[in-house]
C-alpha atoms as a PDB file:
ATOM      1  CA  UNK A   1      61.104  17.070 132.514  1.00  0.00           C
ATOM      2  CA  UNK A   2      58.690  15.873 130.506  1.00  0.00           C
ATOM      3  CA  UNK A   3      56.682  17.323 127.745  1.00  0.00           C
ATOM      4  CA  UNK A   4      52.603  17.726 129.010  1.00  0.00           C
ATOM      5  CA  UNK A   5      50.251  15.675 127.646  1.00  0.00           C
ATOM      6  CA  UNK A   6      47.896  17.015 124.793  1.00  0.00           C
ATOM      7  CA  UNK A   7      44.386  16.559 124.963  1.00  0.00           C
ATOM      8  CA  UNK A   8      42.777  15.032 122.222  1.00  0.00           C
ATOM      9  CA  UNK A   9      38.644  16.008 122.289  1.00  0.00           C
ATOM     10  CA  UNK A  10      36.440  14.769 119.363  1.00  0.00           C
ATOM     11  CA  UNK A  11      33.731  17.083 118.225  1.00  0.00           C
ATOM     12  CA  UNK A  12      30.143  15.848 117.813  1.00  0.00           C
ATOM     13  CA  UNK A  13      29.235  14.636 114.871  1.00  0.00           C
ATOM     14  CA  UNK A  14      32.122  16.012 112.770  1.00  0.00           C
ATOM     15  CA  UNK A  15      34.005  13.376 112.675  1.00  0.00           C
ATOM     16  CA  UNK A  16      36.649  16.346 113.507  1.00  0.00           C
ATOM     17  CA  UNK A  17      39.057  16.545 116.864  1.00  0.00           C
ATOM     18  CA  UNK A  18      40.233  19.844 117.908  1.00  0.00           C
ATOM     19  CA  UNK A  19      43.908  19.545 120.542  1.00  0.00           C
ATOM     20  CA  UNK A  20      43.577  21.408 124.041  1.00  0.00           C
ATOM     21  CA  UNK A  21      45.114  24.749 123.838  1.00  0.00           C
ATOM     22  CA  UNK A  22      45.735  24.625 119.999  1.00  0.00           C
ATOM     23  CA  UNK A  23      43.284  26.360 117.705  1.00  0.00           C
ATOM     24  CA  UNK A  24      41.285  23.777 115.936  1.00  0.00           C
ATOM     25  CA  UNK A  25      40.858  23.453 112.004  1.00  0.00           C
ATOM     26  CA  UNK A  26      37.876  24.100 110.088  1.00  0.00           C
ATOM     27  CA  UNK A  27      36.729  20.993 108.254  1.00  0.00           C
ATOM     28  CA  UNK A  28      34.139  21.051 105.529  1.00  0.00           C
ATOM     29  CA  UNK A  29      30.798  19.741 106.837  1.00  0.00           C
ATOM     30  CA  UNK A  30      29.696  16.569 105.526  1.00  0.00           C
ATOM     31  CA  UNK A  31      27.646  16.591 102.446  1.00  0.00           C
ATOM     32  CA  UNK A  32      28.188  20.018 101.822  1.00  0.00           C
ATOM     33  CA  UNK A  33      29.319  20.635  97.612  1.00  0.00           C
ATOM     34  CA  UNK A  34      30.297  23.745  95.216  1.00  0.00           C
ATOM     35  CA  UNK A  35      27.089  24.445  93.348  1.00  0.00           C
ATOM     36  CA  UNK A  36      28.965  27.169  91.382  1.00  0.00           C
ATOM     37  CA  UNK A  37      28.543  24.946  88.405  1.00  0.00           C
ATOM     38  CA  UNK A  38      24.942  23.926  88.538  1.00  0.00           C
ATOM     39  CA  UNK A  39      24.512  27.688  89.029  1.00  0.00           C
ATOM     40  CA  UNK A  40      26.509  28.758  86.114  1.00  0.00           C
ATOM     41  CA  UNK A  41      24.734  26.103  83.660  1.00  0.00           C
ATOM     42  CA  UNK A  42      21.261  27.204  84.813  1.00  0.00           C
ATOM     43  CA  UNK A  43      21.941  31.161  84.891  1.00  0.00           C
ATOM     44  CA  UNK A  44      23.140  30.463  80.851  1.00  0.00           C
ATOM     45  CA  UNK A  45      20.014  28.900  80.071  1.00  0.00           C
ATOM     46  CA  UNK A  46      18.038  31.421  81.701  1.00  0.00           C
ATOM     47  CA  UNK A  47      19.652  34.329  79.896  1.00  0.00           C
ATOM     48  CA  UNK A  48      20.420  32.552  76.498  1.00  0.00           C
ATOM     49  CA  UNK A  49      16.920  30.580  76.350  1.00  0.00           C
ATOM     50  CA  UNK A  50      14.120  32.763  78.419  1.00  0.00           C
ATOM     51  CA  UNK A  51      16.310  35.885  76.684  1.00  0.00           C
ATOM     52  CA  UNK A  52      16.147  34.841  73.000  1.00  0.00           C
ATOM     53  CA  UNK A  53      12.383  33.982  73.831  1.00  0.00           C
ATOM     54  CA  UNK A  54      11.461  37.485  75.782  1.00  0.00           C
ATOM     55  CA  UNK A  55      13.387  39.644  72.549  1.00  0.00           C
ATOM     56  CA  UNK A  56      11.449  37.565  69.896  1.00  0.00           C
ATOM     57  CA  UNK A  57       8.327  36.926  71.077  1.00  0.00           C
ATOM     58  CA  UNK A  58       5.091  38.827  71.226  1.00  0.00           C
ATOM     59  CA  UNK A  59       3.449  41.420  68.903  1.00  0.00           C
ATOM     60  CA  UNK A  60       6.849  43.711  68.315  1.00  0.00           C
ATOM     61  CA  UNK A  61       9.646  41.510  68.928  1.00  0.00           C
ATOM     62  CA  UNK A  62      12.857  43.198  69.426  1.00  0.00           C
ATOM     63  CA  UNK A  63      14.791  40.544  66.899  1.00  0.00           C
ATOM     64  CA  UNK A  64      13.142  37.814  64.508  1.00  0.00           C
ATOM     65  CA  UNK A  65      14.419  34.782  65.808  1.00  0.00           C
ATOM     66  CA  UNK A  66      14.071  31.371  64.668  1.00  0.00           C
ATOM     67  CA  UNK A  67      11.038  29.813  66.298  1.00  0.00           C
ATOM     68  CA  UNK A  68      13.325  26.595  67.669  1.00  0.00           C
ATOM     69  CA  UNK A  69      15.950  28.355  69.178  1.00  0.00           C
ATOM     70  CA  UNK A  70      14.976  29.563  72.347  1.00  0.00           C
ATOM     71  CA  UNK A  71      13.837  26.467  73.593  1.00  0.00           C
ATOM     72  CA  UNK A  72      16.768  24.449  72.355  1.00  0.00           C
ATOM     73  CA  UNK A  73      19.339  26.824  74.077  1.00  0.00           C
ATOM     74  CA  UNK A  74      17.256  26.430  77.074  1.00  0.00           C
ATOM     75  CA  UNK A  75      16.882  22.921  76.963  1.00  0.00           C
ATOM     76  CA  UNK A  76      20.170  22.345  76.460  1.00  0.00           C
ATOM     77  CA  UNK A  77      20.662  25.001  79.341  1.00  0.00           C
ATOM     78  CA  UNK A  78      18.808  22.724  81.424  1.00  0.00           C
ATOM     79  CA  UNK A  79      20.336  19.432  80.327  1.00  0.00           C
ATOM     80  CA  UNK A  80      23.842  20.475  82.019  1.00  0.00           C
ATOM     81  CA  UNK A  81      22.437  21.802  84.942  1.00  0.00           C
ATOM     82  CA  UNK A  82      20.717  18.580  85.272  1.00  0.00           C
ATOM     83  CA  UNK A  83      23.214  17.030  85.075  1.00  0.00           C
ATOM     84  CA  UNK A  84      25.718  19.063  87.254  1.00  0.00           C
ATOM     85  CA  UNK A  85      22.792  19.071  90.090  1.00  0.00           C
ATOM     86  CA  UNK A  86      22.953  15.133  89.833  1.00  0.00           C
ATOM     87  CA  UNK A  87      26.570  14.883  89.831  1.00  0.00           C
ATOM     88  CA  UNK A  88      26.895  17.556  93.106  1.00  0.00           C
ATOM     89  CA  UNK A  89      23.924  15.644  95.186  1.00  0.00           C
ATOM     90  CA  UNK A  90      25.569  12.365  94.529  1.00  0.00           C
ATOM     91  CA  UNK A  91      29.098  13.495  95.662  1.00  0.00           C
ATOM     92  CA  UNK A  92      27.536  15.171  98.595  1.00  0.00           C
ATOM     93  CA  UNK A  93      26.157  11.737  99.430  1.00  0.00           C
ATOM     94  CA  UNK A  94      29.464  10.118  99.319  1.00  0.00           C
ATOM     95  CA  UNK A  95      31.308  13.080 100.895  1.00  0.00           C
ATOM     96  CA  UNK A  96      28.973  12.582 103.999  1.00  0.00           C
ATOM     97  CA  UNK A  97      30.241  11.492 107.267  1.00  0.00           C
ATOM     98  CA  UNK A  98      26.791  10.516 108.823  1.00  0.00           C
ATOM     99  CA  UNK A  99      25.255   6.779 107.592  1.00  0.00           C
ATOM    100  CA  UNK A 100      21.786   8.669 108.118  1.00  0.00           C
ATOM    101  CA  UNK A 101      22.619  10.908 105.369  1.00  0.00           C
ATOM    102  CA  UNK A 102      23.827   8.298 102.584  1.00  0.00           C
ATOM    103  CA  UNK A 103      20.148   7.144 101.616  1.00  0.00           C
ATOM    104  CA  UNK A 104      18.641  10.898 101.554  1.00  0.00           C
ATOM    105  CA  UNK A 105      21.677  11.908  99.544  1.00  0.00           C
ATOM    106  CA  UNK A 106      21.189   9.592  97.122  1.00  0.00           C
ATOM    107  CA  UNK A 107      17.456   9.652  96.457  1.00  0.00           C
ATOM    108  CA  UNK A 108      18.391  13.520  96.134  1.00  0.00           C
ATOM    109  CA  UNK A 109      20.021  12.756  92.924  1.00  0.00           C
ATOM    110  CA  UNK A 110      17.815  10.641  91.369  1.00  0.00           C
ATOM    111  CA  UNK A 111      14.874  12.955  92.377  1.00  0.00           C
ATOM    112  CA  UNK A 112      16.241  15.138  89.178  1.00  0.00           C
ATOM    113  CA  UNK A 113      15.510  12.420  86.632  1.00  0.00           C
ATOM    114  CA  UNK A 114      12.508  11.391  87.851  1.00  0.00           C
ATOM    115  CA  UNK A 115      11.540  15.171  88.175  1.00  0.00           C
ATOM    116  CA  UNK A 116      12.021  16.178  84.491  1.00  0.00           C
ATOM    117  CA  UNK A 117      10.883  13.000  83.416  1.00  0.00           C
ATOM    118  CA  UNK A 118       7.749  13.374  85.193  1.00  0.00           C
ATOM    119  CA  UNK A 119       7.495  16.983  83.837  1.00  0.00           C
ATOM    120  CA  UNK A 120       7.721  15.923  80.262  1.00  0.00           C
ATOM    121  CA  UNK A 121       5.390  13.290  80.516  1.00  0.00           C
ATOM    122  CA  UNK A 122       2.536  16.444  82.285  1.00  0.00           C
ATOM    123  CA  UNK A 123       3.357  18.402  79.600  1.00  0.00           C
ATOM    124  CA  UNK A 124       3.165  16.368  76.697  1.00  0.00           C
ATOM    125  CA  UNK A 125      -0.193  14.997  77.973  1.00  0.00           C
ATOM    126  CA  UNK A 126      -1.523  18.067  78.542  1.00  0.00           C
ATOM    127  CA  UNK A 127      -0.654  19.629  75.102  1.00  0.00           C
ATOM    128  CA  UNK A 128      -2.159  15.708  73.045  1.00  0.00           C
ATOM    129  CA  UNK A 129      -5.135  16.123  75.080  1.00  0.00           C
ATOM    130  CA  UNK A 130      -5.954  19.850  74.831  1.00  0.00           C
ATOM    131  CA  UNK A 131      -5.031  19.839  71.464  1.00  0.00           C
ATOM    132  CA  UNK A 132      -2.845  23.158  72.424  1.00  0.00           C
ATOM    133  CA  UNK A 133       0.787  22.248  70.950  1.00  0.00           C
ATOM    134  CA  UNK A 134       1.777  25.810  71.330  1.00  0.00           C
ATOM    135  CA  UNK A 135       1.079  25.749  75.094  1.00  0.00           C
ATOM    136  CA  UNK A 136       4.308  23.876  75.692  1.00  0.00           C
ATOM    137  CA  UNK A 137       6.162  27.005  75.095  1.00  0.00           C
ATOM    138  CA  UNK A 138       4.831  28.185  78.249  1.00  0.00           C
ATOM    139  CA  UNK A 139       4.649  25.412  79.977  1.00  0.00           C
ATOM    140  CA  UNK A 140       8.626  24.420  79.977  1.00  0.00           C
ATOM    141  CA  UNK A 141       9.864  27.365  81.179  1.00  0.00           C
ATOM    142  CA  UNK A 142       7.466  28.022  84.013  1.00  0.00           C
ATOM    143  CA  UNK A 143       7.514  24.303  84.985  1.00  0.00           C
ATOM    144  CA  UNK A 144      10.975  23.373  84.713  1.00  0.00           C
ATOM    145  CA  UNK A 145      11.450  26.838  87.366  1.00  0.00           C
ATOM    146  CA  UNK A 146       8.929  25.096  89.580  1.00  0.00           C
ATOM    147  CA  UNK A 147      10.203  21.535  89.359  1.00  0.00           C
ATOM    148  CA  UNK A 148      14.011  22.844  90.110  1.00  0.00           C
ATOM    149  CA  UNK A 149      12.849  25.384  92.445  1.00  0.00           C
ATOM    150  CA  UNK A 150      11.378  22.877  94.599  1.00  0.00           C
ATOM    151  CA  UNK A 151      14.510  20.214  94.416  1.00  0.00           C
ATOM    152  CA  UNK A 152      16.439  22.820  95.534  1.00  0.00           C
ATOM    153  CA  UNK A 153      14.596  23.527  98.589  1.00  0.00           C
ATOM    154  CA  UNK A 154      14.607  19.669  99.232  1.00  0.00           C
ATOM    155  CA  UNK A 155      18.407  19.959  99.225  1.00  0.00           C
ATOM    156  CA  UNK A 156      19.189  23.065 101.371  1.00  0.00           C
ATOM    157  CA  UNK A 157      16.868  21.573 103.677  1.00  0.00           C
ATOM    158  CA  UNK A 158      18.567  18.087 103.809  1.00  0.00           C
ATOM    159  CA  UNK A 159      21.979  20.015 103.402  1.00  0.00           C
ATOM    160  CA  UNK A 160      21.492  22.653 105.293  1.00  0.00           C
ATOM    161  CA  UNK A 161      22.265  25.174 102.800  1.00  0.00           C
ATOM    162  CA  UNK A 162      20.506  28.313 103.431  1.00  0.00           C
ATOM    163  CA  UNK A 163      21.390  29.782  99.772  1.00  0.00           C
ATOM    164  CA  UNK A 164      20.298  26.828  98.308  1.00  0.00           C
ATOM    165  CA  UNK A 165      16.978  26.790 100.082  1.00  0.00           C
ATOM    166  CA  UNK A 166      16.653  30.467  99.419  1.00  0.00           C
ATOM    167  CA  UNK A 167      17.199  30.154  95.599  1.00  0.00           C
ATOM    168  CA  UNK A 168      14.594  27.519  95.210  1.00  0.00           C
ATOM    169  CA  UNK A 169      12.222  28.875  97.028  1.00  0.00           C
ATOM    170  CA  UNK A 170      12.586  31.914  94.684  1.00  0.00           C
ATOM    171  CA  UNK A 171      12.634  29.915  91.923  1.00  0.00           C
ATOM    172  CA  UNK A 172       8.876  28.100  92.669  1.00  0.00           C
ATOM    173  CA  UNK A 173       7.400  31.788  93.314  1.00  0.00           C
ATOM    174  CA  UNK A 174       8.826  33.643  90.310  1.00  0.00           C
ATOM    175  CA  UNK A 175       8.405  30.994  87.707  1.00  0.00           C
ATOM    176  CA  UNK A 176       4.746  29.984  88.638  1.00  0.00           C
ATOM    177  CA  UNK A 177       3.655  34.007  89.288  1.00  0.00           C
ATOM    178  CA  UNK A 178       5.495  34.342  85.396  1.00  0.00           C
ATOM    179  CA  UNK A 179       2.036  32.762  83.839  1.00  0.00           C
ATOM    180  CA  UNK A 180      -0.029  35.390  84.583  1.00  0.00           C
ATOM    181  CA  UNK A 181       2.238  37.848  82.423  1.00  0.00           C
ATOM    182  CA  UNK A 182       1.600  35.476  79.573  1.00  0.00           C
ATOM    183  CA  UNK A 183       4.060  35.794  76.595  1.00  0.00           C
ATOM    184  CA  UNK A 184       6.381  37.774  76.407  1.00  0.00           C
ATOM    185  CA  UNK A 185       6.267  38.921  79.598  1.00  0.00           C
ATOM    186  CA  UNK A 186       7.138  35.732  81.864  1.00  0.00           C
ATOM    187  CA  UNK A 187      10.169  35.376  79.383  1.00  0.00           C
ATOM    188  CA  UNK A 188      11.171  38.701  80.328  1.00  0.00           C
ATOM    189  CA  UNK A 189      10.809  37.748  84.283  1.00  0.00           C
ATOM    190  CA  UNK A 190      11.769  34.591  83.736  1.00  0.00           C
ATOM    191  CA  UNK A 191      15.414  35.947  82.669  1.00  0.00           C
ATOM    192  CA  UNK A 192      15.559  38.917  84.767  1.00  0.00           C
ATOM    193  CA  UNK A 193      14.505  37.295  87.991  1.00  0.00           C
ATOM    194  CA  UNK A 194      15.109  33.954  87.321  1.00  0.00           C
ATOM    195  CA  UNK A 195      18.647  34.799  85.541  1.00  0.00           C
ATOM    196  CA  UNK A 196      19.882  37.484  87.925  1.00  0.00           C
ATOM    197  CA  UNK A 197      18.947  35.154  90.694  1.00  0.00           C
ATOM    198  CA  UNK A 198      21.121  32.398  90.089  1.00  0.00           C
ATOM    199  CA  UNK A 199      24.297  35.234  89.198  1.00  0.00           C
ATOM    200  CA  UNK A 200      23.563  36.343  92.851  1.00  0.00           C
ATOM    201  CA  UNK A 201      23.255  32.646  93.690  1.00  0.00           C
ATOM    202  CA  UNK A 202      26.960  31.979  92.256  1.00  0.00           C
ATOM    203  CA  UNK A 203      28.789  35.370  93.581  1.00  0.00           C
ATOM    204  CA  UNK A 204      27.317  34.156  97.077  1.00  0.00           C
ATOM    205  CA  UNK A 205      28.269  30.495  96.967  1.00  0.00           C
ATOM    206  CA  UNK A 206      31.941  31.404  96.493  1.00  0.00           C
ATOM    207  CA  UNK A 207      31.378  33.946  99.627  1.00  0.00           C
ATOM    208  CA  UNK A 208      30.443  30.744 101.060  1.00  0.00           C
ATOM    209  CA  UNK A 209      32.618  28.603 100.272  1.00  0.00           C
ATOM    210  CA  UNK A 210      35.718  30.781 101.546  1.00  0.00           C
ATOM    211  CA  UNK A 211      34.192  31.105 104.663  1.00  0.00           C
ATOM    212  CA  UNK A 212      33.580  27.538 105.444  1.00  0.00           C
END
C-alpha cells in the first residue's frame, strides 16, 4: 500500500506553506528587524548626553561639567542610532517578501538623513536669525526626540510593529512637553522618560522577538 498523499497549502501572503496534518513553522514576517541595537545606541545617548546635561546644568548643578560634553556624547549618541535605524529599515526592505513594500522600505531609510538634516538646517536658522546661540541647547534635544519619535511611528505603522509605534509616539509627546520645564528640567525628563523608555523598549523587543 501506498503512502497518502500530503497536502501542500500556501498561506496568504507569507510566502510560507504549512503540510496537512503536520504542525506548520513559524516564519518571520517580512520586513520585520531586531531594533535592539538602534534601541541600545539611543537609550546611551539619552542617559550619557540628556544625563551629563540634567546634573550640570541650572543654578546648583550637581557636578561642573564641561560645557561641550553633554551635547557631544549625545550627538554622538545619536549618530549610531542613526545610523543603526538606517541600516535596520533598509534590511527590512530587502528582507520583505511583498514588491509593495520594497519602495516604502526604502524611503524609510532615507527619511533619517533627510530628517536630521532638515533639523539642523531649522535649528541653525533659527539660532543666526534670533541671534540666540544658546537656544540650540534646547533645541537638539527636544527636536531630535520629536524628529525620531515621529520616524518611528512611520515605521511601526508601515511595519506593523506595535512597540515601535508605541515608542515613538512617546517619544514626540515627552520630548516636545520637555520645553516647558526649561533647563534643567527637560534634561532631567528627557533622560528619565526618554532613557527609561527605550530600556523598556529593548527588554520588550527581545520578548518579541522570541515569540515571533
Amino acid at each position: 500500500m501506498s503512502a497518502p498523499a500530503l497536502t501542500v497549502t500556501p498561506i496568504a501572503g507569507t510566502g510560507a506553506a504549512t503540510v496537512a496534518g503536520h504542525p506548520a513553522a513559524r516564519a518571520l514576517v517580512g520586513g520585520d528587524v531586531d531594533n535592539r541595537a538602534t534601541y541600545v545606541s539611543f537609550g546611551l545617548a539619552y542617559l550619557f548626553g540628556h544625563g551629563s546635561a540634567a546634573v550640570s546644568e541650572g543654578a546648583t548643578p550637581l557636578l561642573d561639567l564641561p560645557g561641550w560634553l553633554p551635547m557631544t556624547l549625545l550627538g554622538a549618541g545619536l549618530a549610531l542610532g542613526t545610523v543603526q535605524a538606517t541600516v535596520a529599515a533598509l534590511r527590512a526592505q530587502r528582507s520583505t517578501a511583498e514588491p509593495d513594500d520594497v519602495l516604502p522600505g526604502k524611503l524609510l531609510g532615507l527619511a533619517w538623513a533627510t530628517a536630521f538634516a532638515a533639523l539642523f538646517l531649522a535649528i541653525t536658522g533659527l539660532t543666526a536669525t534670533l541671534d540666540l546661540p544658546d537656544v540650540q541647547s534646547l533645541l537638539w534635544p527636544t527636536g531630535s526626540g520629536f524628529v525620531v519619535g515621529l520616524l518611528y511611528i512611520a515605521e511601526g505603522a508601515q511595519r506593523r510593529n506595535l512597540l515601535h509605534y508605541g515608542l515613538g509616539s512617546w517619544l514626540a509627546l515627552t520630548s516636545t512637553a520637555a520645553l516647558l520645564l526649561g533647563s534643567p528640567g527637560l534634561y532631567w525628563v528627557l533622560t528619565l522618560a526618554g532613557g527609561g523608555a527605550y530600556a523598556l523598549a529593548a527588554v520588550l523587543e527581545h520578548r518579541r522577538l522570541t515569540t515571533t
